[in-house]
PDB file of N, CA and C in Angstrom:
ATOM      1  N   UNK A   1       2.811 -18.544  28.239  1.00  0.00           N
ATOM      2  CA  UNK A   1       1.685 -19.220  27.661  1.00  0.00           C
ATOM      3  C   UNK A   1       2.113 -20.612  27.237  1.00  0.00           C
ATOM      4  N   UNK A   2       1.117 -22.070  27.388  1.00  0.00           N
ATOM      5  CA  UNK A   2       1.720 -23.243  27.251  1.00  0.00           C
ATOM      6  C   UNK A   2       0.337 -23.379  26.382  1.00  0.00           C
ATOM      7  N   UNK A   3       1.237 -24.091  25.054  1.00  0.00           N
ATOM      8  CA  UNK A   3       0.363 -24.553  24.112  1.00  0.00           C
ATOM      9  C   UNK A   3       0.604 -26.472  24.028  1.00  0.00           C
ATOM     10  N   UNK A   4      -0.270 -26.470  24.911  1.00  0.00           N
ATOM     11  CA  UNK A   4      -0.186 -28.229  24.956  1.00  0.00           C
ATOM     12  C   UNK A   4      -0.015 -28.557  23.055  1.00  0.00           C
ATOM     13  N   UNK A   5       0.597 -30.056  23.427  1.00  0.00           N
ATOM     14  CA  UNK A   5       0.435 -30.793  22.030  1.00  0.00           C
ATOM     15  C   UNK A   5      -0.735 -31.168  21.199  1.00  0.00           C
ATOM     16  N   UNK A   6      -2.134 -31.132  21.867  1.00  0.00           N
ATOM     17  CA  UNK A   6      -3.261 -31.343  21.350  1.00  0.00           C
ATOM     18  C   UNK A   6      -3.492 -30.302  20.430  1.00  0.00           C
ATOM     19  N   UNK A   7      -2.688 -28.930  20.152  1.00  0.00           N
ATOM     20  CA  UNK A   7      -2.707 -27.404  19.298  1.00  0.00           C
ATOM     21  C   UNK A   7      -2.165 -28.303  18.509  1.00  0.00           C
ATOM     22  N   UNK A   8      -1.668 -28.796  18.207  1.00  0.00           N
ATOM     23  CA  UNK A   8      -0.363 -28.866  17.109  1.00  0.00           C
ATOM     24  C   UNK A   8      -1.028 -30.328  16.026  1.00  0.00           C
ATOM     25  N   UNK A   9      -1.795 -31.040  16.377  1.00  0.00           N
ATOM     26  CA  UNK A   9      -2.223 -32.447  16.017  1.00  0.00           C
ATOM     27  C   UNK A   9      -2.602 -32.398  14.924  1.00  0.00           C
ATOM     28  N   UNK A  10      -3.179 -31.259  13.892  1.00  0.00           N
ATOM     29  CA  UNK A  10      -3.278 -31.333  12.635  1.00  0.00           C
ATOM     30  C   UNK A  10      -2.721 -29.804  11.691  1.00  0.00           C
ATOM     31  N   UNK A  11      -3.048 -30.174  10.694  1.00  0.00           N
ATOM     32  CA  UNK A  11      -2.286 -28.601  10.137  1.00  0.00           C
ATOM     33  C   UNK A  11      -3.889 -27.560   9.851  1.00  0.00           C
ATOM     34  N   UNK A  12      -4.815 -28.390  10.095  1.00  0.00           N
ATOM     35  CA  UNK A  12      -5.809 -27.135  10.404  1.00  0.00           C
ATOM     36  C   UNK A  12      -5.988 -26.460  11.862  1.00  0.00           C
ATOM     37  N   UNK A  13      -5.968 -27.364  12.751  1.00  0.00           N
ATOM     38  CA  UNK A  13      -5.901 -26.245  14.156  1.00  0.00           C
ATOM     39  C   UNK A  13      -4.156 -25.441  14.202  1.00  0.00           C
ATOM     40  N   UNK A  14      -3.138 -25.788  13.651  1.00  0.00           N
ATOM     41  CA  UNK A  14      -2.276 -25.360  13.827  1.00  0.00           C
ATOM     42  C   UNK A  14      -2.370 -23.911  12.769  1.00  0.00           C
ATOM     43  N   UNK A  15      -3.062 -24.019  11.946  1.00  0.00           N
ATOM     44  CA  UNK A  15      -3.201 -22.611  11.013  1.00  0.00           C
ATOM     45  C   UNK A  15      -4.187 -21.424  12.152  1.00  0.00           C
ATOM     46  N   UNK A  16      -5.380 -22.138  12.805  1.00  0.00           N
ATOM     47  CA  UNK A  16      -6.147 -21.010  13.491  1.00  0.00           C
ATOM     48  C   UNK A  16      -5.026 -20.648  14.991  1.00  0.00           C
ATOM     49  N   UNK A  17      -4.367 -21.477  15.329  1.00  0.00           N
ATOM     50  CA  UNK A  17      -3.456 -20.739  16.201  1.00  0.00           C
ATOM     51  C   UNK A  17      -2.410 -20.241  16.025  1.00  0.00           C
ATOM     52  N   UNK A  18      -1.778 -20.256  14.712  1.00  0.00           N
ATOM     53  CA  UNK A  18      -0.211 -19.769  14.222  1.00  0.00           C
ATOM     54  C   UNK A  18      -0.632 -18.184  14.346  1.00  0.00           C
ATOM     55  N   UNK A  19       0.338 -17.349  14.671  1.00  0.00           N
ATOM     56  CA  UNK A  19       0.445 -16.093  14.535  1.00  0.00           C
ATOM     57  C   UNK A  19       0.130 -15.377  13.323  1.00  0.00           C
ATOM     58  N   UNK A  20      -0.434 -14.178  13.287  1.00  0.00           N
ATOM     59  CA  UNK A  20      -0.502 -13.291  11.777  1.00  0.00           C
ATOM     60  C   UNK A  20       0.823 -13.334  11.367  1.00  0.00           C
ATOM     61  N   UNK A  21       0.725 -13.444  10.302  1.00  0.00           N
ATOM     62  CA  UNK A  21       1.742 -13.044   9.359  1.00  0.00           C
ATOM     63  C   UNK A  21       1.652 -12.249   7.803  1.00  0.00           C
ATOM     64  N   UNK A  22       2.287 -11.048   8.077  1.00  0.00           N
ATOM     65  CA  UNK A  22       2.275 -10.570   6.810  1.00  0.00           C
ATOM     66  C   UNK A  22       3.326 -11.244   5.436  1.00  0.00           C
ATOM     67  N   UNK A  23       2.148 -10.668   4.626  1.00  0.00           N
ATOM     68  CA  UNK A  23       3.726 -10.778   3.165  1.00  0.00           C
ATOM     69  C   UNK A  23       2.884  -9.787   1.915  1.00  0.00           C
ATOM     70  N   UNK A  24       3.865  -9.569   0.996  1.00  0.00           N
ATOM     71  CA  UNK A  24       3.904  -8.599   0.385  1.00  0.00           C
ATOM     72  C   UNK A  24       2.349  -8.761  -0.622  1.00  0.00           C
ATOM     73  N   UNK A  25       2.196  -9.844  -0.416  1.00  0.00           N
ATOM     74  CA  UNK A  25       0.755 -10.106  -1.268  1.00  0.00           C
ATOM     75  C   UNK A  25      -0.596  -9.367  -0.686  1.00  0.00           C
ATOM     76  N   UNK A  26      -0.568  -9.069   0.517  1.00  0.00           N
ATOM     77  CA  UNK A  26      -1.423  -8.269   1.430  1.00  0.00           C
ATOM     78  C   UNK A  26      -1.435  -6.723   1.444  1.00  0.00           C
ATOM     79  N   UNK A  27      -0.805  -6.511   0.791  1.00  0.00           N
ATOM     80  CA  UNK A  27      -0.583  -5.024   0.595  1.00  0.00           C
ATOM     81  C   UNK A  27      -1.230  -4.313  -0.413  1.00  0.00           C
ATOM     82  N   UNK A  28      -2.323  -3.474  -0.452  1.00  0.00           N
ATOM     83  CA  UNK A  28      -2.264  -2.687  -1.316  1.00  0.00           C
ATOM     84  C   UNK A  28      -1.558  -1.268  -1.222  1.00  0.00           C
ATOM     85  N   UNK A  29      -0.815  -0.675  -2.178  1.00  0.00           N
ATOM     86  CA  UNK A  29      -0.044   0.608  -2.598  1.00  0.00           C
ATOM     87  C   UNK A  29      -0.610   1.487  -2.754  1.00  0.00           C
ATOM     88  N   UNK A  30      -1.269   2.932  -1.717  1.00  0.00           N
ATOM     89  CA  UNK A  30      -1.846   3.509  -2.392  1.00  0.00           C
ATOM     90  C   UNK A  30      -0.810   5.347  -3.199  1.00  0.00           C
ATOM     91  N   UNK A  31      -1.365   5.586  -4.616  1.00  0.00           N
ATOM     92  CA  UNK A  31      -0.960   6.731  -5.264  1.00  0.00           C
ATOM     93  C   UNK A  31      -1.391   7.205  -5.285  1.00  0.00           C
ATOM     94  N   UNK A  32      -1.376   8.908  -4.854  1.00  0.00           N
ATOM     95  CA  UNK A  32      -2.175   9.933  -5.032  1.00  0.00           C
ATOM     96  C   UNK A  32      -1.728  10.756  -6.291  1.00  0.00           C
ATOM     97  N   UNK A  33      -2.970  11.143  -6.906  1.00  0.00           N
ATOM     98  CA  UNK A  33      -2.508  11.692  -8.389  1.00  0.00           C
ATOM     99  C   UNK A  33      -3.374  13.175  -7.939  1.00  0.00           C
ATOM    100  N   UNK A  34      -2.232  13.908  -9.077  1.00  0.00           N
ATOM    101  CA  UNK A  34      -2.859  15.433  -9.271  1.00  0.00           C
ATOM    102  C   UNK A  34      -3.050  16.077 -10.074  1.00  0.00           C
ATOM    103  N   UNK A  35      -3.615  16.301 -11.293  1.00  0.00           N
ATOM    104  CA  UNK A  35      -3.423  17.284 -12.162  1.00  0.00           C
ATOM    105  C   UNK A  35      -2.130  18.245 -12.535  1.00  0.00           C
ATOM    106  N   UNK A  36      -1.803  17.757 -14.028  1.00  0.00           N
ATOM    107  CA  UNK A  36      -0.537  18.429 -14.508  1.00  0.00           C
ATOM    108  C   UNK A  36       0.508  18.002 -15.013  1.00  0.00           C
ATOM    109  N   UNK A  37       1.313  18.125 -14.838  1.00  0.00           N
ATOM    110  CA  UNK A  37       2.491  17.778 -15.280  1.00  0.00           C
ATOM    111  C   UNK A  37       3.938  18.063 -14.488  1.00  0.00           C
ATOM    112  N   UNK A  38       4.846  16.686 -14.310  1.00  0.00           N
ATOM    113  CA  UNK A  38       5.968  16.712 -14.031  1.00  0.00           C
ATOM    114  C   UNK A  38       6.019  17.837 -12.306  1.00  0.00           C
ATOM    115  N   UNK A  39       4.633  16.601 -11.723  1.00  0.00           N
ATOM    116  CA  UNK A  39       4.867  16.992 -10.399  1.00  0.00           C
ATOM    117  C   UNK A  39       4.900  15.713  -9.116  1.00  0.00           C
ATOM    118  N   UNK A  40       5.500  16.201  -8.310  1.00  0.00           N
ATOM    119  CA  UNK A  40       6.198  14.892  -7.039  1.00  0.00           C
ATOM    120  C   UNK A  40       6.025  15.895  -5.840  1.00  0.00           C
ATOM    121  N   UNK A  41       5.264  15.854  -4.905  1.00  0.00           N
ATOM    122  CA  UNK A  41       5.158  16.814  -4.618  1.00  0.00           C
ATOM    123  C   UNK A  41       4.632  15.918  -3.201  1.00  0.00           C
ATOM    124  N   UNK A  42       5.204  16.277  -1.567  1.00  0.00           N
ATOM    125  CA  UNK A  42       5.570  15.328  -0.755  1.00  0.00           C
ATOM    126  C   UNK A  42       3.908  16.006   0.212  1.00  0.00           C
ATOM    127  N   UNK A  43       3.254  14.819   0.518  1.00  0.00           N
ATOM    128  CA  UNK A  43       2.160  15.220   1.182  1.00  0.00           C
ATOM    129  C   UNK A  43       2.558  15.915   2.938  1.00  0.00           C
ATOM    130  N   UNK A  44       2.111  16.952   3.104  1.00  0.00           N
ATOM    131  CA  UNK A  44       2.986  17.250   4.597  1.00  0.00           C
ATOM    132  C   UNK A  44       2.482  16.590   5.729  1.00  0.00           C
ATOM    133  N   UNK A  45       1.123  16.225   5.693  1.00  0.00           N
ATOM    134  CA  UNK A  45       0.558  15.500   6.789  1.00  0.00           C
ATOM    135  C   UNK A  45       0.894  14.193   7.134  1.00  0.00           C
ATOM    136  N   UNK A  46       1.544  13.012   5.427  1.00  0.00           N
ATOM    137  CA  UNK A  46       2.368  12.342   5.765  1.00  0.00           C
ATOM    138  C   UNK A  46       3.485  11.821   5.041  1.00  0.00           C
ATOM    139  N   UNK A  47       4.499  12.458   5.686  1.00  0.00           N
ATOM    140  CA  UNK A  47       5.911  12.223   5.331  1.00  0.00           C
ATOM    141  C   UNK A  47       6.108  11.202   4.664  1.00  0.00           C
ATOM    142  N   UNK A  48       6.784  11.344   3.760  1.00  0.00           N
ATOM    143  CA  UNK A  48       7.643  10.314   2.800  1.00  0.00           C
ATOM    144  C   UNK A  48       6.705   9.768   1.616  1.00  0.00           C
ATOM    145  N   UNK A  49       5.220  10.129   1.743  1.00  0.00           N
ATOM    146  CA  UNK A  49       4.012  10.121   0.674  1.00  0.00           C
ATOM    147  C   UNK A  49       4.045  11.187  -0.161  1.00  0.00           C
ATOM    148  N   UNK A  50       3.921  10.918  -1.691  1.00  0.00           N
ATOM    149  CA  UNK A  50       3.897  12.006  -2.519  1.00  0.00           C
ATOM    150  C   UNK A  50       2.896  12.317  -3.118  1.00  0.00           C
ATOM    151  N   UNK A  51       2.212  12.944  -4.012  1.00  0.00           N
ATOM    152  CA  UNK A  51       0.897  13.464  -4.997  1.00  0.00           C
ATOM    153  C   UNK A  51       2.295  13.225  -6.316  1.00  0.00           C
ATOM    154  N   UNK A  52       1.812  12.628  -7.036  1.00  0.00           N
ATOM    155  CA  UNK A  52       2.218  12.567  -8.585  1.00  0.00           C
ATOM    156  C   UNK A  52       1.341  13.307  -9.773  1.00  0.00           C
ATOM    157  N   UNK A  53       1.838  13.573 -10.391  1.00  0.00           N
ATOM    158  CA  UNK A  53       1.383  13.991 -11.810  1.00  0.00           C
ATOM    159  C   UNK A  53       1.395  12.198 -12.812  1.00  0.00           C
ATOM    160  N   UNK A  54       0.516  12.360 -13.952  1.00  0.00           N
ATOM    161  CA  UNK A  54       0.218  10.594 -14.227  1.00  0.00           C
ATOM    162  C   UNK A  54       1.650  10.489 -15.253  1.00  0.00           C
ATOM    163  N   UNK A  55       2.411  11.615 -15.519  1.00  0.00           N
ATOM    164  CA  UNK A  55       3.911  11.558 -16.196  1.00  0.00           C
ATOM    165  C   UNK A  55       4.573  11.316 -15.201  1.00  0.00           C
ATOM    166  N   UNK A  56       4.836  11.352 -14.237  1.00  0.00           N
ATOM    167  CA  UNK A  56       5.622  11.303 -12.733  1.00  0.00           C
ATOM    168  C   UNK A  56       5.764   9.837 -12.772  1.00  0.00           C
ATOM    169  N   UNK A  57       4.433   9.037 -12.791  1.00  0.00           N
ATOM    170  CA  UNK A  57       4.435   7.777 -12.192  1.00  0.00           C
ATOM    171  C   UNK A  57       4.541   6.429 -12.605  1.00  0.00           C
ATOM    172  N   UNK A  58       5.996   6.625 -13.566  1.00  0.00           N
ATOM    173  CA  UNK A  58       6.609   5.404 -14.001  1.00  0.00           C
ATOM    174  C   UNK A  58       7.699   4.888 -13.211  1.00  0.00           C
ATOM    175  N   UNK A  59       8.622   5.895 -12.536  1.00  0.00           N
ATOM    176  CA  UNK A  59       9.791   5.530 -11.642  1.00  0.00           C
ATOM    177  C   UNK A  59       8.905   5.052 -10.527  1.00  0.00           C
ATOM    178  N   UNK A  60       7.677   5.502 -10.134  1.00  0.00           N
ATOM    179  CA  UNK A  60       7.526   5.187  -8.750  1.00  0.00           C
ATOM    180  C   UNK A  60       6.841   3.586  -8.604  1.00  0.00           C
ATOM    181  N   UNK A  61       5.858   3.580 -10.418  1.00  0.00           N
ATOM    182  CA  UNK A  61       5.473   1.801 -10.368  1.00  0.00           C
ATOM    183  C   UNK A  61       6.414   1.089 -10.547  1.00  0.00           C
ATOM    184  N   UNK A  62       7.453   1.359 -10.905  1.00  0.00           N
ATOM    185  CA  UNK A  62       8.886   0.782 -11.229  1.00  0.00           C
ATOM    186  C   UNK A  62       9.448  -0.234  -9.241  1.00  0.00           C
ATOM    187  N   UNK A  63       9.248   0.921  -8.656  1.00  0.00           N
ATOM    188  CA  UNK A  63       9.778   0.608  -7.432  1.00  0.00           C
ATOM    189  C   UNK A  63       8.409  -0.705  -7.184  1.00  0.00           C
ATOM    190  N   UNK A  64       7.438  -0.121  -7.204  1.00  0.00           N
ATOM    191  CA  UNK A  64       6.065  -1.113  -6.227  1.00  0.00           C
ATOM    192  C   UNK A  64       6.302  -2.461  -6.733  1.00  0.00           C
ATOM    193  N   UNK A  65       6.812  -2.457  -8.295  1.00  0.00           N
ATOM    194  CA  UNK A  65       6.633  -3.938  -9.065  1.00  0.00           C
ATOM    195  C   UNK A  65       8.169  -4.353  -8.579  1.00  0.00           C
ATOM    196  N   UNK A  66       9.121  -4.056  -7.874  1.00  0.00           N
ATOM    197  CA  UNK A  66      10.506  -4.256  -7.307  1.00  0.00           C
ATOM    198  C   UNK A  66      10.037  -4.808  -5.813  1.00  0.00           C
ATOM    199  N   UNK A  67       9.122  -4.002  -5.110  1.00  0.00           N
ATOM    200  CA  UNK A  67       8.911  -5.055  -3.702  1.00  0.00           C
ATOM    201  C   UNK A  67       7.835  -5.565  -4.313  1.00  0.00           C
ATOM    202  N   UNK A  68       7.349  -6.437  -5.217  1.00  0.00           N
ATOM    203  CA  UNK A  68       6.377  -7.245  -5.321  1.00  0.00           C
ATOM    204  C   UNK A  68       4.999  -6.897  -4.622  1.00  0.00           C
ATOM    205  N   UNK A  69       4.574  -5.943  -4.274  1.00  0.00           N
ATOM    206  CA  UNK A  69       3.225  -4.869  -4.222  1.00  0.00           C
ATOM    207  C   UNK A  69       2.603  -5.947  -5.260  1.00  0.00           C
ATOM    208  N   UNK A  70       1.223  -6.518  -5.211  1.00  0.00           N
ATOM    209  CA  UNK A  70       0.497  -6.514  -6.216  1.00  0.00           C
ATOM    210  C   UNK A  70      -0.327  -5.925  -6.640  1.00  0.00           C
ATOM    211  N   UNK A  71      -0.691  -4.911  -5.610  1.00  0.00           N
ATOM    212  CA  UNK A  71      -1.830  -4.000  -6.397  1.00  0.00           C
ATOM    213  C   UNK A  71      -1.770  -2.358  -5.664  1.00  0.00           C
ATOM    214  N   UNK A  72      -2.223  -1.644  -6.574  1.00  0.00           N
ATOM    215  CA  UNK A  72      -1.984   0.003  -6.103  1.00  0.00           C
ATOM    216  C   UNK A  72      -3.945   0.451  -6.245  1.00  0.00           C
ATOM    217  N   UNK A  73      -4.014   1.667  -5.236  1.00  0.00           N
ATOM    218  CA  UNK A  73      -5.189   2.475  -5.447  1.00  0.00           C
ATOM    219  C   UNK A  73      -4.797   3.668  -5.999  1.00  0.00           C
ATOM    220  N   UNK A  74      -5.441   3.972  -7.001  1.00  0.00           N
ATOM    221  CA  UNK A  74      -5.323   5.708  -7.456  1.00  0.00           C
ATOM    222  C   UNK A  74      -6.535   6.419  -6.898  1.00  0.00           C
ATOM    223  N   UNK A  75      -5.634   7.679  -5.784  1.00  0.00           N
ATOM    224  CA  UNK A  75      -6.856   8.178  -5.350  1.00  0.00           C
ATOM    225  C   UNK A  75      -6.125   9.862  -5.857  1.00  0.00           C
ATOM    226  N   UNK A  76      -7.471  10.426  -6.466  1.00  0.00           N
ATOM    227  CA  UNK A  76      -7.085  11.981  -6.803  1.00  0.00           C
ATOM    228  C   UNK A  76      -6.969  13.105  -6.224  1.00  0.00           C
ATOM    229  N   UNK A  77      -6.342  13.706  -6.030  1.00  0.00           N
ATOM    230  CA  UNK A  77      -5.358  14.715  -5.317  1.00  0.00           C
ATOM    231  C   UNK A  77      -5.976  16.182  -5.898  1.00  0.00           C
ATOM    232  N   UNK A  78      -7.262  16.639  -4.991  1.00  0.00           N
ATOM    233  CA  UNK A  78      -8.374  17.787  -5.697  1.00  0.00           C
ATOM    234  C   UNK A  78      -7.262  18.998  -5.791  1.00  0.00           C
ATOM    235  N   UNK A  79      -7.388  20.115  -6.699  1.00  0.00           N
ATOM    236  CA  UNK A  79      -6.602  21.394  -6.050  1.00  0.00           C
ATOM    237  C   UNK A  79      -7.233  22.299  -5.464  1.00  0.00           C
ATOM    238  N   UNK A  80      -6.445  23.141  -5.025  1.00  0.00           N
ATOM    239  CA  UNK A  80      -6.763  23.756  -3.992  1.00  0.00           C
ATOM    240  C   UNK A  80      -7.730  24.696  -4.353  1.00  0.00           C
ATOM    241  N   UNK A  81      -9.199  25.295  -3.857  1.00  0.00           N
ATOM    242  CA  UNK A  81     -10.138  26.051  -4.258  1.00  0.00           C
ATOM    243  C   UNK A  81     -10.816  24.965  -5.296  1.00  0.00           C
ATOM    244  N   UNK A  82     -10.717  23.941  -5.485  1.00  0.00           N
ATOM    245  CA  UNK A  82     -11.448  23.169  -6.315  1.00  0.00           C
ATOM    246  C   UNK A  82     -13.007  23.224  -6.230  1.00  0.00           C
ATOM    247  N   UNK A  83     -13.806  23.241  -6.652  1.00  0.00           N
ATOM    248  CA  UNK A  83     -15.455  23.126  -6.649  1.00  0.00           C
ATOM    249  C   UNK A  83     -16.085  21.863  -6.787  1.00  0.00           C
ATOM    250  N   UNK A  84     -15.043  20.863  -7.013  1.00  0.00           N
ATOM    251  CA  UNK A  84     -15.899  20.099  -7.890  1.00  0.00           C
ATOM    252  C   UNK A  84     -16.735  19.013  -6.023  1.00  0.00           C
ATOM    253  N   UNK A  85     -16.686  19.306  -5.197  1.00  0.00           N
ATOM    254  CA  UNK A  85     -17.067  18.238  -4.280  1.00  0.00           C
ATOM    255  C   UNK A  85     -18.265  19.276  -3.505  1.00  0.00           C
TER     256      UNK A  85
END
């Protein structure tokens, strides 16, 4: 692919043709929470994701605020035979 010099002539056409680029500001973190206590408990459908208990989840915001994550979703983790949906 040849990107003549006429791409490059200001720093606004050079932003709509520069490549995506990620960075850590684009990220949201999401946590799944569960009812209880002093649980970590590894989701099986996907590996290396856990369900926390809301005592659990100081080591793990510890890590998100270490890669500069700026923001997390809390989504709740129903139990099993639950009614409420």
């Amino acid at each position: 692919m040849n990107r003549t010099r006429r791409l490059r002539t200001s720093e606004n056409i050079r932003r709509l043709v520069r490549e995506t680029r990620l960075h850590t500001d684009n990220f949201i973190y999401p946590l799944f929470i569960e009812e209880g206590t002093h649980i970590k408990n590894e989701i099986a459908s996907m590996p290396g994701v856990f369900r926390y208990s809301i005592d659990e989840l100081a080591d793990e915001l510890q890590e998100i605020v270490a890669l500069q994550i700026p923001a997390v979703i809390l989504l709740e983790f129903p139990k099993k035979g639950c009614n409420r949906f």
